[in-house]
C-alpha atoms as a PDB file:
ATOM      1  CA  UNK A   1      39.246  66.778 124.557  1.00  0.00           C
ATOM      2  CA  UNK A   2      35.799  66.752 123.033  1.00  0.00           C
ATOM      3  CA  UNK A   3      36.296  64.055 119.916  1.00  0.00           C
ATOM      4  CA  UNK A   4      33.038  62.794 119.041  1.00  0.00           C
ATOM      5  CA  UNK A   5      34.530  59.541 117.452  1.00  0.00           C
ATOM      6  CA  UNK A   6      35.887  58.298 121.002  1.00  0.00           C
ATOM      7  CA  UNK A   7      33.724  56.688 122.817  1.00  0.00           C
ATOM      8  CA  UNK A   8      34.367  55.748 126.858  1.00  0.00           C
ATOM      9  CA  UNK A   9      32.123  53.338 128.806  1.00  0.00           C
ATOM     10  CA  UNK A  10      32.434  51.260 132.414  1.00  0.00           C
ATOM     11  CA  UNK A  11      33.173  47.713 131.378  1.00  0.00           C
ATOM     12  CA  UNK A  12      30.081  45.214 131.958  1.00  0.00           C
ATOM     13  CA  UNK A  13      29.824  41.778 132.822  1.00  0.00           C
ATOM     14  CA  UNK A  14      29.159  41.340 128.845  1.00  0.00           C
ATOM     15  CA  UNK A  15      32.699  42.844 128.308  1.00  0.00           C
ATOM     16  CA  UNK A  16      34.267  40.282 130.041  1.00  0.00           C
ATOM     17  CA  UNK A  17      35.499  38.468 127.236  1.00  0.00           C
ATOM     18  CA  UNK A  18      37.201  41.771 125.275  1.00  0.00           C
ATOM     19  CA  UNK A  19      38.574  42.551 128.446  1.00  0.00           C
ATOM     20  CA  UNK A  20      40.600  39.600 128.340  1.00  0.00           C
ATOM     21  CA  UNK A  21      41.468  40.245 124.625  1.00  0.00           C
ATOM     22  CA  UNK A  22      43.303  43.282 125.663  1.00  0.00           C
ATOM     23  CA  UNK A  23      44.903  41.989 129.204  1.00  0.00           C
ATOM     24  CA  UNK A  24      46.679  39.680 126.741  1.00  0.00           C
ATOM     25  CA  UNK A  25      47.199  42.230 124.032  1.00  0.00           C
ATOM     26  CA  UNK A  26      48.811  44.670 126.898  1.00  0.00           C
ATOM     27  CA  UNK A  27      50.641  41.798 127.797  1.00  0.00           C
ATOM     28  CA  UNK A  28      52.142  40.795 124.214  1.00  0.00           C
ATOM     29  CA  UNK A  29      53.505  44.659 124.082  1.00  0.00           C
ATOM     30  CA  UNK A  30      55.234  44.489 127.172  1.00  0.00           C
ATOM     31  CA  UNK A  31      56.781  41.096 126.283  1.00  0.00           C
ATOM     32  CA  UNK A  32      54.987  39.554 129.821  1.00  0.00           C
ATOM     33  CA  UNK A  33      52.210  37.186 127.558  1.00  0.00           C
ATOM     34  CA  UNK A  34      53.816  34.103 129.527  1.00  0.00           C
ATOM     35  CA  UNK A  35      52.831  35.925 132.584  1.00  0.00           C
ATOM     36  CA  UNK A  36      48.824  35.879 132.053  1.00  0.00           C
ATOM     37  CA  UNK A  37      46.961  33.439 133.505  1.00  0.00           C
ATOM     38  CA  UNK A  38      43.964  35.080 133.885  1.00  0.00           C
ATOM     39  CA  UNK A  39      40.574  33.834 132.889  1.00  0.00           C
ATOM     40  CA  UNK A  40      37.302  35.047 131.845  1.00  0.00           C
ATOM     41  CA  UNK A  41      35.419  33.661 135.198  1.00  0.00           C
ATOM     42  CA  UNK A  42      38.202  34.963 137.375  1.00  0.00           C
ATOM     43  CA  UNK A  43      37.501  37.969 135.575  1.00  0.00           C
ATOM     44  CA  UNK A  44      34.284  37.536 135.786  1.00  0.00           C
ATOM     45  CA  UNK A  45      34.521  37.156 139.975  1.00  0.00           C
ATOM     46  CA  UNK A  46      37.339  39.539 140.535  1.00  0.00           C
ATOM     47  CA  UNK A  47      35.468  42.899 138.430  1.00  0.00           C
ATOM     48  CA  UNK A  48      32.010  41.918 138.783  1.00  0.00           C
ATOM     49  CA  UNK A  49      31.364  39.467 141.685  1.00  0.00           C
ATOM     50  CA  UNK A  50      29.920  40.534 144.996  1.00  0.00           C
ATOM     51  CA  UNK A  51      33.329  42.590 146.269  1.00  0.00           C
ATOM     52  CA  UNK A  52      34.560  43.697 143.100  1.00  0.00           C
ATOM     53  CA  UNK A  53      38.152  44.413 143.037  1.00  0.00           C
ATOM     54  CA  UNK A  54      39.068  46.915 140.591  1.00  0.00           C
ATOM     55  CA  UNK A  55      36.940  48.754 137.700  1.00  0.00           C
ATOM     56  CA  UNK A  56      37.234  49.052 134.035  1.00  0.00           C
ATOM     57  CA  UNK A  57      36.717  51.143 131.430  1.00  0.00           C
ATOM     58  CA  UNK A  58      36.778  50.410 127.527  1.00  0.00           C
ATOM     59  CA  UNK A  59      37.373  52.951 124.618  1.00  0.00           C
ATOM     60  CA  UNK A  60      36.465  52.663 121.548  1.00  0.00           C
ATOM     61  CA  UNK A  61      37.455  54.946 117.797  1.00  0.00           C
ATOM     62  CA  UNK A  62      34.202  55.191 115.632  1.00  0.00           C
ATOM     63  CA  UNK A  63      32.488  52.425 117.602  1.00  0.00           C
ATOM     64  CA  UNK A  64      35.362  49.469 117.579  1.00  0.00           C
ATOM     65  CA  UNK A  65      36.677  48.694 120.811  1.00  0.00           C
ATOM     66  CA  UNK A  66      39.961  50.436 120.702  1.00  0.00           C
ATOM     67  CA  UNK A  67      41.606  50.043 124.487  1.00  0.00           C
ATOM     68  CA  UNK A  68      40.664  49.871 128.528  1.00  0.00           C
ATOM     69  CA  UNK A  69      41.799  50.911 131.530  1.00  0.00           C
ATOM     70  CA  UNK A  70      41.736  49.223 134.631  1.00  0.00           C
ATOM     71  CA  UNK A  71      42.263  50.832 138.354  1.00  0.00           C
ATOM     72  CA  UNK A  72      41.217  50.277 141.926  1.00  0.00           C
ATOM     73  CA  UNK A  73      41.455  52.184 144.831  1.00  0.00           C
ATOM     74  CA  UNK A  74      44.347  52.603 146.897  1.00  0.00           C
ATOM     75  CA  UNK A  75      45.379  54.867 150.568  1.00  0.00           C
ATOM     76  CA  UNK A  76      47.793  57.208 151.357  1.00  0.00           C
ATOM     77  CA  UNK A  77      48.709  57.531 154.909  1.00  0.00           C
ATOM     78  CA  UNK A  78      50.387  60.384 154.338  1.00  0.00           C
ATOM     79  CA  UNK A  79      47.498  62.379 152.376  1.00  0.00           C
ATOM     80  CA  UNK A  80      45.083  60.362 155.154  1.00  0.00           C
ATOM     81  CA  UNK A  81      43.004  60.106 151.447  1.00  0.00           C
ATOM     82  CA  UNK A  82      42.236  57.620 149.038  1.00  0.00           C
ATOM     83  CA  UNK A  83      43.360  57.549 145.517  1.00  0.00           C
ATOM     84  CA  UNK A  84      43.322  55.642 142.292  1.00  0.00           C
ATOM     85  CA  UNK A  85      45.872  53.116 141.563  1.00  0.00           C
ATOM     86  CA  UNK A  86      45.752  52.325 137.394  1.00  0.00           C
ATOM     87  CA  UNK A  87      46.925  49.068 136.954  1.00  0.00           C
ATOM     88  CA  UNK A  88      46.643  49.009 133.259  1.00  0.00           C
ATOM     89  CA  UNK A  89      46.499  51.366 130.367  1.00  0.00           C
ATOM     90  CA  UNK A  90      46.439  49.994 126.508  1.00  0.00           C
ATOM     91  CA  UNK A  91      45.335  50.983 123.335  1.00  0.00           C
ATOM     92  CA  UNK A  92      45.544  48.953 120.120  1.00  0.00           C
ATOM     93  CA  UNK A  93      48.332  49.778 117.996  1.00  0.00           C
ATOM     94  CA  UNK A  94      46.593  50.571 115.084  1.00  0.00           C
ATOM     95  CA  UNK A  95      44.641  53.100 117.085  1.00  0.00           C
ATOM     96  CA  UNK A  96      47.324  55.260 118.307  1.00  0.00           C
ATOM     97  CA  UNK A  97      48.139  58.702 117.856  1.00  0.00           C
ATOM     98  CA  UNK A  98      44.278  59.597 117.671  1.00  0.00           C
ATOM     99  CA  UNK A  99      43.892  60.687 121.339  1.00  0.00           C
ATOM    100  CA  UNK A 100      42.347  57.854 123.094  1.00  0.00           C
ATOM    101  CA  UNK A 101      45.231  57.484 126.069  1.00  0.00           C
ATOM    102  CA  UNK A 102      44.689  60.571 126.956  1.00  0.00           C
ATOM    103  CA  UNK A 103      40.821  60.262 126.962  1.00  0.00           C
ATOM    104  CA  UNK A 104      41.058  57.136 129.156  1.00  0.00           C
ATOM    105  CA  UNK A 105      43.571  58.612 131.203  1.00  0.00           C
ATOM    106  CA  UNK A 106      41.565  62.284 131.640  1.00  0.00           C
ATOM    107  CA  UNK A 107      38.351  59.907 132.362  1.00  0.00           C
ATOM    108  CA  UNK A 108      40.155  57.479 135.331  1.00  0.00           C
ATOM    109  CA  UNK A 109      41.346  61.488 137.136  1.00  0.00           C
ATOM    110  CA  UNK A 110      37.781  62.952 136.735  1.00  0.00           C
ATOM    111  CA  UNK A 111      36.967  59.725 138.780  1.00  0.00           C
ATOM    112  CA  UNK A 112      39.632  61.096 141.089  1.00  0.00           C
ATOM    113  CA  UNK A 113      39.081  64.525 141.672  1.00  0.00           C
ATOM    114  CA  UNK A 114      34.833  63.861 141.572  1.00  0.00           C
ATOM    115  CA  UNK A 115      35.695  60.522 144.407  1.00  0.00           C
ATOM    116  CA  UNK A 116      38.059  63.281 146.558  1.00  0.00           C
ATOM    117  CA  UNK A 117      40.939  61.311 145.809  1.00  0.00           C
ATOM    118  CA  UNK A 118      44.534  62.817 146.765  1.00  0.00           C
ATOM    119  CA  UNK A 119      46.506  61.389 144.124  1.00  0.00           C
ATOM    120  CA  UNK A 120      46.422  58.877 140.848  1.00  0.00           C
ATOM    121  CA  UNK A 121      49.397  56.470 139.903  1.00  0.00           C
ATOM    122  CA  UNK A 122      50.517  53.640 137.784  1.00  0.00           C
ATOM    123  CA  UNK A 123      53.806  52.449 136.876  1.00  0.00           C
ATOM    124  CA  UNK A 124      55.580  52.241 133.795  1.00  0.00           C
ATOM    125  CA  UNK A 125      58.060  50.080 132.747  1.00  0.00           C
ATOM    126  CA  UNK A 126      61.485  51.761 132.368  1.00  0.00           C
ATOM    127  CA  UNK A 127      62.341  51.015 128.662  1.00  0.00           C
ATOM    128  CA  UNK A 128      58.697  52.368 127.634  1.00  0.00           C
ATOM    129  CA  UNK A 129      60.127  55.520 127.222  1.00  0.00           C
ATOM    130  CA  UNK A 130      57.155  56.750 124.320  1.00  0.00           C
ATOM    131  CA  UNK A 131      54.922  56.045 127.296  1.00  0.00           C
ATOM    132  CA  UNK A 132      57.016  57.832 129.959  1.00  0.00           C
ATOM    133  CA  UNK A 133      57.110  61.177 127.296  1.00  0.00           C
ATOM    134  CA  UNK A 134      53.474  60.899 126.933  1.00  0.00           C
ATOM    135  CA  UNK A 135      53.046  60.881 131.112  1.00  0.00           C
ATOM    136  CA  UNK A 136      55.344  63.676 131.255  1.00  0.00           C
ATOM    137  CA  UNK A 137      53.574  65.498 128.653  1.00  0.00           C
ATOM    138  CA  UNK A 138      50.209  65.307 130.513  1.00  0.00           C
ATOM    139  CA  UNK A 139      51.731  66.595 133.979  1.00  0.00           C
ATOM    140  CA  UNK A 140      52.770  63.488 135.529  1.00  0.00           C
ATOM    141  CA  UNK A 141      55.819  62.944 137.757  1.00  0.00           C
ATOM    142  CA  UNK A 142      57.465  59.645 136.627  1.00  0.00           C
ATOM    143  CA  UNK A 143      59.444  58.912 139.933  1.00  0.00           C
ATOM    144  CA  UNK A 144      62.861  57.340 139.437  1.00  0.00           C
ATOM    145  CA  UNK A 145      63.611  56.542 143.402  1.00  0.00           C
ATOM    146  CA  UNK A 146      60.822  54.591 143.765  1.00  0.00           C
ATOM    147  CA  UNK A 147      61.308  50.888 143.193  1.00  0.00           C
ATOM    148  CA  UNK A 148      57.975  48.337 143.019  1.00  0.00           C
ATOM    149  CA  UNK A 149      58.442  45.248 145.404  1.00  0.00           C
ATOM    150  CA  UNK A 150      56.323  41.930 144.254  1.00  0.00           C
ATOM    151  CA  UNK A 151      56.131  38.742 146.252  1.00  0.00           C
ATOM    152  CA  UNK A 152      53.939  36.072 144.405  1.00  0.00           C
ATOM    153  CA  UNK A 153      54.005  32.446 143.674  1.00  0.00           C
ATOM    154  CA  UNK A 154      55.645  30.611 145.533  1.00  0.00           C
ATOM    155  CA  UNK A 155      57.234  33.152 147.496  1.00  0.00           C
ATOM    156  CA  UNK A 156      54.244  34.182 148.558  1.00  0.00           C
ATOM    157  CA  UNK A 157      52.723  31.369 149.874  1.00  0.00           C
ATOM    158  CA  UNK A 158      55.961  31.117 152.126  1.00  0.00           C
ATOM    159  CA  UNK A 159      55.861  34.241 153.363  1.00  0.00           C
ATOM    160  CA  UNK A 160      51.964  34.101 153.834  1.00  0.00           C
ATOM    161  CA  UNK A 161      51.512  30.911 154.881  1.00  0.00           C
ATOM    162  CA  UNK A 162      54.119  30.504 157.629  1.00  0.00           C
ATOM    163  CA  UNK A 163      53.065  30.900 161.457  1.00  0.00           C
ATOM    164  CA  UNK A 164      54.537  34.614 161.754  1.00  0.00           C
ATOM    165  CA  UNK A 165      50.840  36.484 161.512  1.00  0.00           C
ATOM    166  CA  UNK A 166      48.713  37.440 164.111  1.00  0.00           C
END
């Protein structure tokens, strides 16, 4: 995929702000909005601070900021190998169907194979099913007997804040 009019660049500390735009654009298409409470200074601290936590890209159609992707790393025991863990994936409605998911996904696995990784995931939710028939598409393995488990809130603070660590 050689398309001159796409465009993919490692988000700055000046991107902060169009970042956010599309955290709560993703967010809007997968109904969560009312889940966001990010900011731009947590952003801010969290991608660009002194232990960044995660990278991410932006695309952009004919020079307009058209979607992102953001990752970090993660470890398989099993592989004994790191990997890439993409936490989010979104392009702009109007800009679909021109190639750009599959430029920022191609980009975040040549960051794989060139970092040694042993493997690159994400999840998908399960009524997405235009996204799940693109992942196919492109070789991935959507695995249906894995189930994510979250603890956050106050559930976490329980859990984490009780006297059962070492």
């Amino acid at each position: 995929m050689n398309d001159p009019s796409i465009a993919i660049a490692p988000a700055t500390a000046a991107d902060v702000p169009l970042v956010l735009v599309l955290i709560r654009a993703l967010a809007d298409y997968e109904r969560l909005a009312h889940e966001v409470t990010a900011t731009e200074d947590l952003l801010r601290e969290t991608l660009f601070g002194p232990q960044p936590a995660a990278e991410a890209i932006i695309g952009r159609l004919d020079g307009q900021p058209a979607g992102f992707a953001l990752f970090f790393p993660n470890y398989s025991t099993f592989l004994g190998r790191t990997g890439i863990y993409l936490e989010d994936i979104f392009v702009k409605p109007e800009f679909r169907g021109r190639g750009l998911g599959e430029a920022l996904l191609r980009h975040v696995a040549s960051l794989a194979v060139a970092r040694n990784c042993g493997r690159f995931e994400w999840a998908v939710l399960d009524w997405n099913e235009p996204a799940i028939g693109f992942y196919r598409k492109l070789g991935a393995q959507v695995l249906e007997d894995w189930k994510i488990c979250r603890i956050a809130g106050e559930a976490l603070t329980q859990l984490g804040g009780g006297s059962g660590g070492s």
